[in-house]
C-alpha atoms as a PDB file:
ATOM      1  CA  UNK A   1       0.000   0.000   0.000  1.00  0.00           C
ATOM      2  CA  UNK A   2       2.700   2.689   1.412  1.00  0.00           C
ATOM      3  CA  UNK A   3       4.705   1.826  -2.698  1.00  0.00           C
ATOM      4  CA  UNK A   4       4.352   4.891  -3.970  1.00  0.00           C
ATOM      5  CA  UNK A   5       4.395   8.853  -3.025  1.00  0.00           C
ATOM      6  CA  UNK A   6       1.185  11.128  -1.089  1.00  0.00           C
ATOM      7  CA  UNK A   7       0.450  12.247  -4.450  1.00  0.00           C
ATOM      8  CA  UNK A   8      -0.379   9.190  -6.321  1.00  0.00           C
ATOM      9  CA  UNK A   9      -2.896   7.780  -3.620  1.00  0.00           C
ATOM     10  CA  UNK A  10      -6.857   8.137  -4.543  1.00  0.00           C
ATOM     11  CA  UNK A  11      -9.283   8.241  -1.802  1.00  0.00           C
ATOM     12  CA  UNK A  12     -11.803   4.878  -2.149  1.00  0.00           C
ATOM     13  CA  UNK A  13      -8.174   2.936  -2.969  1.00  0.00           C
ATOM     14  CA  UNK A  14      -8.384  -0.809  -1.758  1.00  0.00           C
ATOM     15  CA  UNK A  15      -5.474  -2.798  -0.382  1.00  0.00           C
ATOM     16  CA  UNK A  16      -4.770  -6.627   1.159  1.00  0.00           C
ATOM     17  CA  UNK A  17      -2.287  -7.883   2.466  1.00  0.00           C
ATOM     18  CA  UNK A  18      -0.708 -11.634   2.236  1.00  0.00           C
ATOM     19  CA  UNK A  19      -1.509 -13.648   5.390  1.00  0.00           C
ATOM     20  CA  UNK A  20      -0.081 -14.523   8.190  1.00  0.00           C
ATOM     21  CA  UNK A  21      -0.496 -17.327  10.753  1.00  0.00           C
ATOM     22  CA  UNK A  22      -0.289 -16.812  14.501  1.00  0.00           C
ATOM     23  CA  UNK A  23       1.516 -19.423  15.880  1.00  0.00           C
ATOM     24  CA  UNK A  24       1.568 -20.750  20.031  1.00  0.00           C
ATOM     25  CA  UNK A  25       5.270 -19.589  19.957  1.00  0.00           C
ATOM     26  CA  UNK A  26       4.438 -16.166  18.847  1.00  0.00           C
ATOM     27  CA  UNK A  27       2.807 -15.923  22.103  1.00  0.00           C
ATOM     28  CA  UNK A  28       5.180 -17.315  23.546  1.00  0.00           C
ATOM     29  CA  UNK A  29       7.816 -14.660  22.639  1.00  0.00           C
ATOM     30  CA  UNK A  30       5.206 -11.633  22.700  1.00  0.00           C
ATOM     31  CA  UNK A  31       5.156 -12.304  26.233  1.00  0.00           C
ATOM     32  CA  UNK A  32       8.855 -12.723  26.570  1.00  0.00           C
ATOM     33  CA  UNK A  33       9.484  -9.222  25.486  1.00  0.00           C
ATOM     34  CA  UNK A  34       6.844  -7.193  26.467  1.00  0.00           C
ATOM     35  CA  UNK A  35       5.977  -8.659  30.022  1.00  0.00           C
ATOM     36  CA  UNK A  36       2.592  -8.929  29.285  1.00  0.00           C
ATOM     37  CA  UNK A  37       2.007 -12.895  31.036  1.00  0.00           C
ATOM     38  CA  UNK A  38      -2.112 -12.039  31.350  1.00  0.00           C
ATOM     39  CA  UNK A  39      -2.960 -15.507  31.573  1.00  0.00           C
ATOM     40  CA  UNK A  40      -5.727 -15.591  28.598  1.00  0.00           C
ATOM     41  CA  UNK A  41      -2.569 -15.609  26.401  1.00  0.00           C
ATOM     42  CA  UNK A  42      -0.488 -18.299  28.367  1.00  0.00           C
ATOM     43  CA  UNK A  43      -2.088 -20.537  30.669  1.00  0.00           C
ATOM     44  CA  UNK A  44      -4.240 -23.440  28.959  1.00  0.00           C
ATOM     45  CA  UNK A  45      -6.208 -24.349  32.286  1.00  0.00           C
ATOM     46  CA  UNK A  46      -7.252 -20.534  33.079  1.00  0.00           C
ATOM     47  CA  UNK A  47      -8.234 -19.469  28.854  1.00  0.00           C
ATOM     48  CA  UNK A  48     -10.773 -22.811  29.506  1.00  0.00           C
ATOM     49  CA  UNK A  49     -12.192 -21.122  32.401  1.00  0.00           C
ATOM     50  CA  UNK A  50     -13.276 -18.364  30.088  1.00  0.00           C
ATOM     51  CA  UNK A  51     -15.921 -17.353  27.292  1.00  0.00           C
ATOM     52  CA  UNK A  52     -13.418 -18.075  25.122  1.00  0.00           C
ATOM     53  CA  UNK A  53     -12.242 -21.416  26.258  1.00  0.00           C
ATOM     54  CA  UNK A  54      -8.842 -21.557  24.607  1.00  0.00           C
ATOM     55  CA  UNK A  55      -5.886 -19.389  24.805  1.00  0.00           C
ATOM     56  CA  UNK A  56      -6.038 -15.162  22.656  1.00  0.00           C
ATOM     57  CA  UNK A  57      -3.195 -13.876  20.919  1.00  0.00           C
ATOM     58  CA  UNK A  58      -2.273 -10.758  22.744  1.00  0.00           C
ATOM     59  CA  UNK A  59      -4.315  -7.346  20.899  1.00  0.00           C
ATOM     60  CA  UNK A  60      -1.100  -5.593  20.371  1.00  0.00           C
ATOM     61  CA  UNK A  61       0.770  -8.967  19.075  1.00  0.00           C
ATOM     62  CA  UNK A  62      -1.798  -8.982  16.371  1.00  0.00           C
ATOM     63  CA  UNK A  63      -1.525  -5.293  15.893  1.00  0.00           C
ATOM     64  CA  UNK A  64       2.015  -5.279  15.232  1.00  0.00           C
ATOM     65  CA  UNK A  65       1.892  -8.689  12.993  1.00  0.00           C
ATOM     66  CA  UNK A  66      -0.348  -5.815  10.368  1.00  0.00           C
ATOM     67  CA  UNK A  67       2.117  -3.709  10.769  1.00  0.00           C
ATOM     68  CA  UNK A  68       4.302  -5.922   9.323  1.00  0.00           C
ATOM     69  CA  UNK A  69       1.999  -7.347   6.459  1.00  0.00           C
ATOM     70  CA  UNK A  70       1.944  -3.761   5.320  1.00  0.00           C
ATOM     71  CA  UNK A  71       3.486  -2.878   2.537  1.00  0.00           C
ATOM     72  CA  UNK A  72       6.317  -0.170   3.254  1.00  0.00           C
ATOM     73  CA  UNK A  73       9.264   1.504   1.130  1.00  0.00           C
ATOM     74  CA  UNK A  74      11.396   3.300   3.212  1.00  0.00           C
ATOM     75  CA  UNK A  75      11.972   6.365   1.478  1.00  0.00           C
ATOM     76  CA  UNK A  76       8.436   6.467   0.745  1.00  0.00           C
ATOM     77  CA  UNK A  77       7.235   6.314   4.628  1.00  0.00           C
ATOM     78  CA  UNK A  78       8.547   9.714   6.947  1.00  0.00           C
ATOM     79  CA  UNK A  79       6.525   8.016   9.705  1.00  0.00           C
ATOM     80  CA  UNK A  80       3.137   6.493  11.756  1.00  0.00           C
ATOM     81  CA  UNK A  81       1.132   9.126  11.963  1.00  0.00           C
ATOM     82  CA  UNK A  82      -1.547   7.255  14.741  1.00  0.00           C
ATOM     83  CA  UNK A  83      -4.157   4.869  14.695  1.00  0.00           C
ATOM     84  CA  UNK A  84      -7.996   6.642  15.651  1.00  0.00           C
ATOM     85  CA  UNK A  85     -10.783   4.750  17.176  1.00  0.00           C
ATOM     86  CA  UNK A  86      -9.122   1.626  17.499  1.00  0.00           C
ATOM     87  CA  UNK A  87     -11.416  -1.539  18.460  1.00  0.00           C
ATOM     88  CA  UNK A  88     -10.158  -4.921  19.001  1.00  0.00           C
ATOM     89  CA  UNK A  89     -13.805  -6.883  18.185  1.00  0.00           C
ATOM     90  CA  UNK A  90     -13.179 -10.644  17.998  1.00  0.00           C
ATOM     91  CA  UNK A  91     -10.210 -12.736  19.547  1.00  0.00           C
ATOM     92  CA  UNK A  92      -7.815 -14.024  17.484  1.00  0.00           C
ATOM     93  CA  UNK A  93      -6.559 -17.942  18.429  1.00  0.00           C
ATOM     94  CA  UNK A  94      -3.474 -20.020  18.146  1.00  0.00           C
ATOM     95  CA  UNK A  95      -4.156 -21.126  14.204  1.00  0.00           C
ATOM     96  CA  UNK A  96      -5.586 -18.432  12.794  1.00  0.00           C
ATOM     97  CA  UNK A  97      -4.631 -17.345   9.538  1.00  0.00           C
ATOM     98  CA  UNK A  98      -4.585 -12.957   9.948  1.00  0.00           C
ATOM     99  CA  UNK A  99      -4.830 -10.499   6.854  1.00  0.00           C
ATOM    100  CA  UNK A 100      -4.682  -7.121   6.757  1.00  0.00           C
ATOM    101  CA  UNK A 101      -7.191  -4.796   3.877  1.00  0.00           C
ATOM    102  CA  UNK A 102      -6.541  -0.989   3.996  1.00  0.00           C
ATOM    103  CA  UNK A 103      -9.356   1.284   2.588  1.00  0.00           C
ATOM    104  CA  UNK A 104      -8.258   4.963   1.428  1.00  0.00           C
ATOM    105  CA  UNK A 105     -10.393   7.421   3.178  1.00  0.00           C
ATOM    106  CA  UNK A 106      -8.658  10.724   3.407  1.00  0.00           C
ATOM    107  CA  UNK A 107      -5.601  12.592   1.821  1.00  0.00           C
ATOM    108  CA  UNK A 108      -3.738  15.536   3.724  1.00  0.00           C
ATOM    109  CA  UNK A 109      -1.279  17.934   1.982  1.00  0.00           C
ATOM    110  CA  UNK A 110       0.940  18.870   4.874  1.00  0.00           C
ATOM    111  CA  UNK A 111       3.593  21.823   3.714  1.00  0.00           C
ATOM    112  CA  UNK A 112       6.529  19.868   4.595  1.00  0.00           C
ATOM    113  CA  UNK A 113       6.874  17.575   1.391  1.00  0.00           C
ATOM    114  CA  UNK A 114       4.610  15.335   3.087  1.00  0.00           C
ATOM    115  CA  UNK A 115       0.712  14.606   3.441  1.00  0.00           C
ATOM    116  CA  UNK A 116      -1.585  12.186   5.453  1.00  0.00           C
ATOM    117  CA  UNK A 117      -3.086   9.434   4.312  1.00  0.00           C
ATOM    118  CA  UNK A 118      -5.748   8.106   6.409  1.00  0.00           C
ATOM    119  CA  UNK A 119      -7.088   4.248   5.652  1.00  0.00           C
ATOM    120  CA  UNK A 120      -9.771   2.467   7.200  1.00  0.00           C
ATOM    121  CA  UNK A 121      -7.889  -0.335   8.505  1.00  0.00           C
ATOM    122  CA  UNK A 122      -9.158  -3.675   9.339  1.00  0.00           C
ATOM    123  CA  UNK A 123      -7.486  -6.876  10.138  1.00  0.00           C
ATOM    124  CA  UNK A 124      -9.389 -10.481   9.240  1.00  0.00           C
ATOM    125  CA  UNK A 125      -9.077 -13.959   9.946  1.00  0.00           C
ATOM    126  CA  UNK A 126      -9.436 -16.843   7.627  1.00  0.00           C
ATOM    127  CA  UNK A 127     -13.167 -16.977   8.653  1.00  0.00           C
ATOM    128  CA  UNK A 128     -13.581 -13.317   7.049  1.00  0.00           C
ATOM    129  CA  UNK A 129     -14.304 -12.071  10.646  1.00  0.00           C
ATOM    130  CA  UNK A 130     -13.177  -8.858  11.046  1.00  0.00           C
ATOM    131  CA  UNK A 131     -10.788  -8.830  14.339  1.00  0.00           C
ATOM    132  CA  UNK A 132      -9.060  -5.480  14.610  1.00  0.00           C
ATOM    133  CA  UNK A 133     -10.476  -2.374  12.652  1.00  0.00           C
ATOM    134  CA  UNK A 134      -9.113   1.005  13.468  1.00  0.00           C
ATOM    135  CA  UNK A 135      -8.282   4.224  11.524  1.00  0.00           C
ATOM    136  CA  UNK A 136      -4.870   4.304  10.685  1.00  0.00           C
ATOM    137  CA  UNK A 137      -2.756   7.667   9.498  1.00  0.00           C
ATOM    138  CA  UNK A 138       0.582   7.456   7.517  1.00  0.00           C
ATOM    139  CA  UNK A 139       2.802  10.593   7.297  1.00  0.00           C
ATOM    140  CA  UNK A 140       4.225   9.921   3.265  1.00  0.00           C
ATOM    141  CA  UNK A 141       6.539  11.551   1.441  1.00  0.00           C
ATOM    142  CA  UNK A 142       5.596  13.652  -2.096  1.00  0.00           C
ATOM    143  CA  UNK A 143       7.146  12.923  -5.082  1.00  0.00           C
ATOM    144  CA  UNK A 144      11.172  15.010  -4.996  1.00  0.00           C
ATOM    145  CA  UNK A 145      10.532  16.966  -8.663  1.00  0.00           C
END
């Protein structure tokens, strides 16, 4: 999605990303280096005790997996401009298969060589259940002349 420069983006553009499967030892290291041991992401006897009877990946592992799925060019990126109204609606489990589709929604000249592009942003498992949505912002470079 983030391939080519602020000026060449069209509001109503559509995006997906490859797939990517969350595995037990993703959680495993999530938890590792953030600290975050809640038990609904680690212990198999308490996640059965729940509504959702099995072990979640963490919200934020998930997040940052669609980070990576994204589509970035370095030169093309200045930075993450934010993430708006950010909802985490179903639980994503050990096995699921995540993709990422990015919806166009708003384009920001900024007077710095740069402008905003804002995407509806929604992350999906293989069911077509929509997990993660949010409004994400990109800060993207224009087009050097």
């Amino acid at each position: 999605m983030y391939d080519k420069y602020f000026e060449h983006f069209e509001i109503g553009e559509r995006w997906k990303s490859r797939g990517r499967t969350i595995t037990e030892t993703d959680l495993v290291m999530f938890s590792a280096l953030t600290g975050d041991f809640y038990p609904l992401h680690i212990d198999i006897e308490y996640a059965k005790t729940t509504f959702f009877k099995q072990r979640i990946a963490h919200g934020m592992l998930v997040l940052s997996f669609a980070v990576g799925l994204t589509k970035m060019e370095p030169d093309i990126v200045a930075a993450n401009y934010g993430i708006d109204k950010l909802r985490f609606i179903h639980p994503v489990f050990i096995n699921d298969t995540i993709h990422v589709e990015l919806e166009v929604i708003d384009l920001e000249e900024k007077p710095n060589e740069t402008g905003v592009v804002t995407v509806k942003q929604s992350i999906l498992k293989q069911t077509g259940e929509k997990c993660i949505v949010g409004i994400s912002k990109a800060l993207i470079n224009k087009e050097k002349m």
